[in-house]
PDB file of N, CA and C in Angstrom:
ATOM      1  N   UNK A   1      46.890 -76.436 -49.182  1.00  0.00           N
ATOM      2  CA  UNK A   1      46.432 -75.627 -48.048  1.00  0.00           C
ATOM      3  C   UNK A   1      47.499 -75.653 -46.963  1.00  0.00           C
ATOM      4  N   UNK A   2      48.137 -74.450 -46.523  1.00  0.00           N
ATOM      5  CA  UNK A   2      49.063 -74.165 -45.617  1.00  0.00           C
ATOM      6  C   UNK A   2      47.969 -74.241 -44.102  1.00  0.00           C
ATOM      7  N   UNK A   3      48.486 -75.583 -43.315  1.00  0.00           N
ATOM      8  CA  UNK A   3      47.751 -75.700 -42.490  1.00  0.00           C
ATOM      9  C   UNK A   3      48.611 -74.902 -40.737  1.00  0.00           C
ATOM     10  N   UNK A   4      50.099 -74.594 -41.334  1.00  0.00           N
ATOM     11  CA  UNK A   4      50.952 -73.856 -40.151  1.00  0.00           C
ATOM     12  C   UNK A   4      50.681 -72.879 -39.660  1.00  0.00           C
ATOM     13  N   UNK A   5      49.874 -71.531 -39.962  1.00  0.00           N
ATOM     14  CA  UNK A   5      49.506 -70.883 -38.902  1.00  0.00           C
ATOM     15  C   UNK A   5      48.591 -71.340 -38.037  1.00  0.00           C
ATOM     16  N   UNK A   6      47.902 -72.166 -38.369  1.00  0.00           N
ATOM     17  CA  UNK A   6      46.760 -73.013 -37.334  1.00  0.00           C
ATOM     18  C   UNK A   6      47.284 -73.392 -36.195  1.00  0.00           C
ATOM     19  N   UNK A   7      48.207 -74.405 -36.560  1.00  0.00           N
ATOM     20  CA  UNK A   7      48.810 -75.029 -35.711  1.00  0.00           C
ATOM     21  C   UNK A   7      49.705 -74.214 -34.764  1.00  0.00           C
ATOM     22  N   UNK A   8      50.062 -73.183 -35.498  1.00  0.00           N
ATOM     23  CA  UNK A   8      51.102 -72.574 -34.049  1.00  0.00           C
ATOM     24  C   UNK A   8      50.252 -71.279 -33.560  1.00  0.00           C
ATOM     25  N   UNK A   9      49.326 -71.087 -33.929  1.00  0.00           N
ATOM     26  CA  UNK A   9      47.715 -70.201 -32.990  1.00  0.00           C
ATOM     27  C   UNK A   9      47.589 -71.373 -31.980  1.00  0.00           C
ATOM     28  N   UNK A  10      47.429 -72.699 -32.555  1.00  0.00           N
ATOM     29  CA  UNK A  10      47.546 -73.524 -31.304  1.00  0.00           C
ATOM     30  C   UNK A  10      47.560 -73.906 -30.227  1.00  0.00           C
ATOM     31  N   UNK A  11      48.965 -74.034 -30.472  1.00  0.00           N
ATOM     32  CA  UNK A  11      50.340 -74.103 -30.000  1.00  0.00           C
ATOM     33  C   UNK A  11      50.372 -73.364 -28.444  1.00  0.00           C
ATOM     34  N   UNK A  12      50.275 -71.450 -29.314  1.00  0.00           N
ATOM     35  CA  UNK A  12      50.295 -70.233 -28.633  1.00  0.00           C
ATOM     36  C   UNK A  12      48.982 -70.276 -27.585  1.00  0.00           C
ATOM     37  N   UNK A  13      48.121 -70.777 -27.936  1.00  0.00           N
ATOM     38  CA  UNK A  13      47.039 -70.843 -27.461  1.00  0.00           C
ATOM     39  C   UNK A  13      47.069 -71.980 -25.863  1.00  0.00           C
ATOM     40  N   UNK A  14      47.030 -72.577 -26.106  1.00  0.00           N
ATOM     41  CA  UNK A  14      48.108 -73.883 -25.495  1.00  0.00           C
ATOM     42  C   UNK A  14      48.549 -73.784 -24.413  1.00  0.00           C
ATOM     43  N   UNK A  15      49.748 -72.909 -24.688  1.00  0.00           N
ATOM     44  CA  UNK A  15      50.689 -72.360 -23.477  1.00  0.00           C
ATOM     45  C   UNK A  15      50.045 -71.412 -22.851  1.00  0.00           C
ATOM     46  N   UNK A  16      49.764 -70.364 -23.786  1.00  0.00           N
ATOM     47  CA  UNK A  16      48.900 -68.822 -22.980  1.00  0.00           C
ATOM     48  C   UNK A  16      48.463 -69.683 -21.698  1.00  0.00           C
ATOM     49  N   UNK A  17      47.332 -70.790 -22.383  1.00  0.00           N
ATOM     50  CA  UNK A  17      46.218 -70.787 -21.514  1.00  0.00           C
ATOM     51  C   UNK A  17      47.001 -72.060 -20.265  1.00  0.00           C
ATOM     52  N   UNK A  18      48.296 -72.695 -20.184  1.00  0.00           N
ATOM     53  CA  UNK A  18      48.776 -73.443 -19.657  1.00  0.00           C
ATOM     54  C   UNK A  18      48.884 -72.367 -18.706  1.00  0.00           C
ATOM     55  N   UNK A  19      50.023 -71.236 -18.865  1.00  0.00           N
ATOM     56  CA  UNK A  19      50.213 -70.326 -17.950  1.00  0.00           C
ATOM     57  C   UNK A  19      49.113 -69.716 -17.092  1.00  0.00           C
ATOM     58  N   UNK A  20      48.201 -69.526 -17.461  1.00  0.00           N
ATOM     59  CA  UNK A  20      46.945 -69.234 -16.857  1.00  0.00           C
ATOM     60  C   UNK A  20      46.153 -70.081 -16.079  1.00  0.00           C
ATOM     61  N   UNK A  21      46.610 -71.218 -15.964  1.00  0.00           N
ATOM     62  CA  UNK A  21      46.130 -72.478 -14.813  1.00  0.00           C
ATOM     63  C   UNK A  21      47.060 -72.473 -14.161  1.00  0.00           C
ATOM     64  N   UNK A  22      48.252 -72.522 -14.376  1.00  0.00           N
ATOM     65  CA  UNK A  22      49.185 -72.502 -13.282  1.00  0.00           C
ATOM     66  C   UNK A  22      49.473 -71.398 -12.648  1.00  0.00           C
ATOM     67  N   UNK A  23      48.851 -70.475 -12.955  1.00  0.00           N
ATOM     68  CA  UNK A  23      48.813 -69.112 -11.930  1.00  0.00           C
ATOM     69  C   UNK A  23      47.480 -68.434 -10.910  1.00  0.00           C
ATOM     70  N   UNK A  24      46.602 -70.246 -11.324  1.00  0.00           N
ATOM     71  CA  UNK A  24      45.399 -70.023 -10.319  1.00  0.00           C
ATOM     72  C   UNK A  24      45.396 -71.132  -9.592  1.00  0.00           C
ATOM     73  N   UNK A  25      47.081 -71.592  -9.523  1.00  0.00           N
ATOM     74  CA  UNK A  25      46.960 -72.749  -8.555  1.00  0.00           C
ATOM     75  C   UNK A  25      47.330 -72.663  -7.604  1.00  0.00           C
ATOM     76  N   UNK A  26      47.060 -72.644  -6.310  1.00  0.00           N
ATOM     77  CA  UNK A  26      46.683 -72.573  -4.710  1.00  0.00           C
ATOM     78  C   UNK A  26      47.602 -73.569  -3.840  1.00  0.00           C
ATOM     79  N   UNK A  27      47.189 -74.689  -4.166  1.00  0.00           N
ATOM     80  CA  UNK A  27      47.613 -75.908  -3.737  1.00  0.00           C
ATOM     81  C   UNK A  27      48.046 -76.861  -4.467  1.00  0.00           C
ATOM     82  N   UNK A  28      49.133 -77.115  -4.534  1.00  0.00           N
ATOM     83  CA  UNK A  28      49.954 -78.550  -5.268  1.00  0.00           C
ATOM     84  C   UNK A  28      49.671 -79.673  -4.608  1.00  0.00           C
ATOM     85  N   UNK A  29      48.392 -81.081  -5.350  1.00  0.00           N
ATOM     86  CA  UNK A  29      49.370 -82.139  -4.419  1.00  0.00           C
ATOM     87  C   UNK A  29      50.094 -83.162  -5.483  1.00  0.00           C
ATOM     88  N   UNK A  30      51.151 -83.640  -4.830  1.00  0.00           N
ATOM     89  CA  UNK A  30      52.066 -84.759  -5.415  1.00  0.00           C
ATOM     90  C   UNK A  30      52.177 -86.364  -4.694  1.00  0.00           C
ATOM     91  N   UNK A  31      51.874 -87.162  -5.370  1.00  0.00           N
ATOM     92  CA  UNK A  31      51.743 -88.403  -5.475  1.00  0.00           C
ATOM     93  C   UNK A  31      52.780 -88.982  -5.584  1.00  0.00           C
ATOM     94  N   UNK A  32      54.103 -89.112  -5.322  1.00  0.00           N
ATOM     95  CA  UNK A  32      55.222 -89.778  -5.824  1.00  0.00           C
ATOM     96  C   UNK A  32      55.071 -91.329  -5.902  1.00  0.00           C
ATOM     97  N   UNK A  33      55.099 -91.788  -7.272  1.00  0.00           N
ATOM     98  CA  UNK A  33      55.293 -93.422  -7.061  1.00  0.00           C
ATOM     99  C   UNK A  33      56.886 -93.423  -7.204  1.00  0.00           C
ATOM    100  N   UNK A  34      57.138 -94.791  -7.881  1.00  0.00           N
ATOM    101  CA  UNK A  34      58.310 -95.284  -8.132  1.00  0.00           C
ATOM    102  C   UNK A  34      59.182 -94.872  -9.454  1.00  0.00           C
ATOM    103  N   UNK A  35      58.174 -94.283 -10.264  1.00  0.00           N
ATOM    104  CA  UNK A  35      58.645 -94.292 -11.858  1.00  0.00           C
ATOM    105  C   UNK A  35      58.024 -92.561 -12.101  1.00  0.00           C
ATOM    106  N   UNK A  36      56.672 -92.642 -11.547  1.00  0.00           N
ATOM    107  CA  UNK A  36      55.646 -91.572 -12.025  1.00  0.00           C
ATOM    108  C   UNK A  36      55.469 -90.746 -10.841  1.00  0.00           C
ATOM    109  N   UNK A  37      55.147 -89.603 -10.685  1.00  0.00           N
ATOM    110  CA  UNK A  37      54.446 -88.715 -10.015  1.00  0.00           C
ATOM    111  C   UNK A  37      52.991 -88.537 -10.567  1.00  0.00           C
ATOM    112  N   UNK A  38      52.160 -87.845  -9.654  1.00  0.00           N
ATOM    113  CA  UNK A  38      50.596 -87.692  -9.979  1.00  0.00           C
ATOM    114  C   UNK A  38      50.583 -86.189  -9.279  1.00  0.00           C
ATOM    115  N   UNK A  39      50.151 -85.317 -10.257  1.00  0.00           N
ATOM    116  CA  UNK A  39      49.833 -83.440  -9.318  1.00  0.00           C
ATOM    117  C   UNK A  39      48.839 -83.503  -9.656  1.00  0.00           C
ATOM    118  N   UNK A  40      48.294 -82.431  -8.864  1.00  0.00           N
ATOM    119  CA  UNK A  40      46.676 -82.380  -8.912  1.00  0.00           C
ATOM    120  C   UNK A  40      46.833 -80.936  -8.291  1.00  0.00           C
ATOM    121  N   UNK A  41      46.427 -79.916  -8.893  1.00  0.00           N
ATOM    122  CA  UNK A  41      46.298 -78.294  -8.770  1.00  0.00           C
ATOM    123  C   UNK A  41      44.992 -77.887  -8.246  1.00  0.00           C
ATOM    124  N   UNK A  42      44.718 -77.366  -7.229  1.00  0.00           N
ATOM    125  CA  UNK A  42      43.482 -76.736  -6.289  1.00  0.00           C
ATOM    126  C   UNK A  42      43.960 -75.019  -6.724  1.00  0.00           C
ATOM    127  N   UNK A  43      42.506 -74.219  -7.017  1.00  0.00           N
ATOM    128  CA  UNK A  43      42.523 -73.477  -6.912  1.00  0.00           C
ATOM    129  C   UNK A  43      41.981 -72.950  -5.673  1.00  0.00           C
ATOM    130  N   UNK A  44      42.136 -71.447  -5.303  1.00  0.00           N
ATOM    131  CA  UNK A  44      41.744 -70.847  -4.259  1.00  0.00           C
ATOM    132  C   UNK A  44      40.513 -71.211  -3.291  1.00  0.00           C
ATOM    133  N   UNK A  45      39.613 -71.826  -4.667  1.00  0.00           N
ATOM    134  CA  UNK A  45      37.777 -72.362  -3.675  1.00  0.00           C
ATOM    135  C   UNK A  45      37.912 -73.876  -3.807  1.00  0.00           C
ATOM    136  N   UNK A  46      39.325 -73.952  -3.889  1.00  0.00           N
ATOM    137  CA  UNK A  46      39.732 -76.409  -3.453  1.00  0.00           C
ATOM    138  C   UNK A  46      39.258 -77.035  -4.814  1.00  0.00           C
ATOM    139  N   UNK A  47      38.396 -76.191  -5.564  1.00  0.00           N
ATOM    140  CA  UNK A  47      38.392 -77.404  -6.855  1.00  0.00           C
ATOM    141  C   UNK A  47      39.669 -77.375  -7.753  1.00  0.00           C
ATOM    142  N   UNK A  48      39.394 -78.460  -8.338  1.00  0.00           N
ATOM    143  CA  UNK A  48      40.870 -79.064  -8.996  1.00  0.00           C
ATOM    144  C   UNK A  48      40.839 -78.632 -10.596  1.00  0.00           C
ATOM    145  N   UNK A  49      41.923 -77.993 -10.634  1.00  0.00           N
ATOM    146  CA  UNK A  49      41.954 -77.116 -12.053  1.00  0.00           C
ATOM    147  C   UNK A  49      43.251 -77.529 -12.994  1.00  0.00           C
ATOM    148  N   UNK A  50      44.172 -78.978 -12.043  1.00  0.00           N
ATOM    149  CA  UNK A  50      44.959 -79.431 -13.364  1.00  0.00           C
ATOM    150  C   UNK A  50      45.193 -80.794 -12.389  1.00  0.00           C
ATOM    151  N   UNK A  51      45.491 -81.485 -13.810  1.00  0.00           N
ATOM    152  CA  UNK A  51      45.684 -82.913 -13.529  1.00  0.00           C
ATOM    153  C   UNK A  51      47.054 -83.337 -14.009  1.00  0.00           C
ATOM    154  N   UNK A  52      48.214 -83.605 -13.633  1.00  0.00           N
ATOM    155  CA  UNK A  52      48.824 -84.647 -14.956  1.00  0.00           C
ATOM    156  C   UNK A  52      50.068 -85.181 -14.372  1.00  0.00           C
ATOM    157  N   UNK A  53      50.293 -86.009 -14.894  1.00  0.00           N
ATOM    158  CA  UNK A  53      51.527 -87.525 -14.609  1.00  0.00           C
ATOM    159  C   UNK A  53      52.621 -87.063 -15.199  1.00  0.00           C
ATOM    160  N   UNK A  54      53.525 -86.893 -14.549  1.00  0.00           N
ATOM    161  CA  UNK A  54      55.329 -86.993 -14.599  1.00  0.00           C
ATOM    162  C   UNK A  54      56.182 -87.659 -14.029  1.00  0.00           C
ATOM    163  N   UNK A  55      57.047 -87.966 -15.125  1.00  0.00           N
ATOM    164  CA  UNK A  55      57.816 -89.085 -14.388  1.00  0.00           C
ATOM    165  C   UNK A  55      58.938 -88.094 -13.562  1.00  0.00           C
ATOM    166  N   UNK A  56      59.227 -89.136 -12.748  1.00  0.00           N
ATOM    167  CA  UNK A  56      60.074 -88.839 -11.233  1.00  0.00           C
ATOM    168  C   UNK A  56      60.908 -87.629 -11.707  1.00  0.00           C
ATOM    169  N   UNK A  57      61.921 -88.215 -12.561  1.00  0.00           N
ATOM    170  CA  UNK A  57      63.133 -87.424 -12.938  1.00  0.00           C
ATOM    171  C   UNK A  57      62.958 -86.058 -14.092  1.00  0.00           C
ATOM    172  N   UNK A  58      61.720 -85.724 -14.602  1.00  0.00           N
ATOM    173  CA  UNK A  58      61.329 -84.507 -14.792  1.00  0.00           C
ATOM    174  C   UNK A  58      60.493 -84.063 -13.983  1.00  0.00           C
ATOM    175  N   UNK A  59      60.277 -84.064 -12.557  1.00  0.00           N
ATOM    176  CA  UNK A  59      59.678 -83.537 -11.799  1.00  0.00           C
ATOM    177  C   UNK A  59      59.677 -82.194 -11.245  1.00  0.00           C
ATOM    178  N   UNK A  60      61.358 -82.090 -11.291  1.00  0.00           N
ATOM    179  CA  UNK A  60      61.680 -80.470 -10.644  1.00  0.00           C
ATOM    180  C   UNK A  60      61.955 -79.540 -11.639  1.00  0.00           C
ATOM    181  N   UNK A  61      62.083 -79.718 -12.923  1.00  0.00           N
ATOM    182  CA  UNK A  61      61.781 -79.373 -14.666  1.00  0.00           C
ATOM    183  C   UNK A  61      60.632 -78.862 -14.581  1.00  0.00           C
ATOM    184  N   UNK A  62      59.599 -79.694 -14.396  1.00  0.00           N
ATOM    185  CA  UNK A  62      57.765 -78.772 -14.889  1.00  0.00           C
ATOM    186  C   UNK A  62      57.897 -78.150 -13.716  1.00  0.00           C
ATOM    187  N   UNK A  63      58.004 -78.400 -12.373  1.00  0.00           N
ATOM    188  CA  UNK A  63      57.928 -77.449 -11.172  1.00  0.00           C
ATOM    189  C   UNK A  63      58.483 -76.132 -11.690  1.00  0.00           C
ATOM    190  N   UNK A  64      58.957 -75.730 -12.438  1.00  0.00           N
ATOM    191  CA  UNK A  64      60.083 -74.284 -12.267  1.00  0.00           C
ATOM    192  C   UNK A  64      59.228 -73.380 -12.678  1.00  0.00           C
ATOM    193  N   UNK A  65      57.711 -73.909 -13.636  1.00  0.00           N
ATOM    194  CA  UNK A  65      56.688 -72.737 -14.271  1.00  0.00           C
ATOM    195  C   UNK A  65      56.044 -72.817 -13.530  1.00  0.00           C
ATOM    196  N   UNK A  66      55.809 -73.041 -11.921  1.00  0.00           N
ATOM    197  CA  UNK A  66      54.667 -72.638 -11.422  1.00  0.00           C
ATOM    198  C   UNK A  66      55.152 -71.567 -10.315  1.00  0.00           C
ATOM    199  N   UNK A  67      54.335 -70.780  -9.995  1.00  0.00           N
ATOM    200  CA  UNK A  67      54.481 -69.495  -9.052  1.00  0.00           C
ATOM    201  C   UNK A  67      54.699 -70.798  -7.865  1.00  0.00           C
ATOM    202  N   UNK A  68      55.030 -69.310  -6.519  1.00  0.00           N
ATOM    203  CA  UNK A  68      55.229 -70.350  -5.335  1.00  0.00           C
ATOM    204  C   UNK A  68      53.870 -70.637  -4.779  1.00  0.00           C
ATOM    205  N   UNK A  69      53.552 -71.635  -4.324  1.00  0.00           N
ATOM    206  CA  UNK A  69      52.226 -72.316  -3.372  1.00  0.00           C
ATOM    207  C   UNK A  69      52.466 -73.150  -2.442  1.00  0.00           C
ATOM    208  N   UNK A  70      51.313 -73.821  -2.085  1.00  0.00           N
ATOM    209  CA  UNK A  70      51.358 -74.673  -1.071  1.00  0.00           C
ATOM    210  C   UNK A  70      51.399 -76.452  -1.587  1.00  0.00           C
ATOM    211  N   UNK A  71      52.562 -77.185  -1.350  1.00  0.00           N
ATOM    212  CA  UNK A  71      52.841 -78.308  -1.640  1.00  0.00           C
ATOM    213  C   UNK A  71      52.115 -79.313  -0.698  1.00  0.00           C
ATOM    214  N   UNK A  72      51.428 -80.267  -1.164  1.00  0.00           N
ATOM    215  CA  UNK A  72      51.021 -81.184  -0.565  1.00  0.00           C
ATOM    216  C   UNK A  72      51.126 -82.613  -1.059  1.00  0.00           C
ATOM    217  N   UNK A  73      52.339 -83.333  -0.325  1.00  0.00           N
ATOM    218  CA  UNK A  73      52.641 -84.528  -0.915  1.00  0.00           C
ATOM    219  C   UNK A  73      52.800 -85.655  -0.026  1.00  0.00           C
ATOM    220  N   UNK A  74      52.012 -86.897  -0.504  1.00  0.00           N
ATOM    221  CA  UNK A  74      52.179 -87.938   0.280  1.00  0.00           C
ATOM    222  C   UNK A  74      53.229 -88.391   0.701  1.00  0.00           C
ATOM    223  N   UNK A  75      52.533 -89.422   1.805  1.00  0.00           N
ATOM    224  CA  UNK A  75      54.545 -90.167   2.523  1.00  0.00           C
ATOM    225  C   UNK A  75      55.262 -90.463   1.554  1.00  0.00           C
ATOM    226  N   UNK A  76      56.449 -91.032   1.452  1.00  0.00           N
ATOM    227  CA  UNK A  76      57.309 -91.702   0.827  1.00  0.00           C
ATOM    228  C   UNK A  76      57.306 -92.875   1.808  1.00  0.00           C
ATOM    229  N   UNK A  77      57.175 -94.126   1.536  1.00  0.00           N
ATOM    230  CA  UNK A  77      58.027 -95.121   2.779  1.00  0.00           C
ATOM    231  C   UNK A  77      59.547 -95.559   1.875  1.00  0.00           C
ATOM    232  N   UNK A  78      60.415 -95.489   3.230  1.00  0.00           N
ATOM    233  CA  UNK A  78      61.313 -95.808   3.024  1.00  0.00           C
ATOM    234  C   UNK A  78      61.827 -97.399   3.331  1.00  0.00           C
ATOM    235  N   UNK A  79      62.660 -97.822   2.152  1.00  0.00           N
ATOM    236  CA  UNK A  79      63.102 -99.239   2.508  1.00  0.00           C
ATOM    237  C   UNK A  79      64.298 -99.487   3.003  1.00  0.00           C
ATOM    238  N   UNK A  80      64.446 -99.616   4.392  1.00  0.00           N
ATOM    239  CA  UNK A  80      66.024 -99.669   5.316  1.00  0.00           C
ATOM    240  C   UNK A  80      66.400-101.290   5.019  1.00  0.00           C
TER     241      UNK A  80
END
């Protein structure tokens, strides 16, 4: 049993519907830790329509598929 068109209906499915959350997202917020970031996507009526953890240094990588919005990100403290 050829199980590969399944998997890349998927796949396709997947992304379609990835693109389609990130184009009902309103508000970005970002969490920066030390290693990880934390986003959390608000749509237009404030409920939260994506969740997910990236590390620091692919951060501005996943940023490039989302339309422009409103960023909301905690302090950073800095260590002098």
């Amino acid at each position: 049993m050829n199980c590969l068109p399944t998997i890349l209906w998927l796949l396709l499915r997947a992304s379609v519907e990835k693109r389609s959350i990130l184009m009902d997202i309103e508000v970005l917020g970002i969490d920066p830790g030390k290693t990880v970031c934390s986003l959390a996507g608000l749509d237009a009526a404030g409920a939260i329509v994506f969740r997910k953890r990236v590390q620091r240094h692919r951060l501005l990588g996943f940023l490039e598929g989302f339309r422009p919005c409103v960023v909301a990100m905690d302090e950073v403290p800095v260590d002098l």
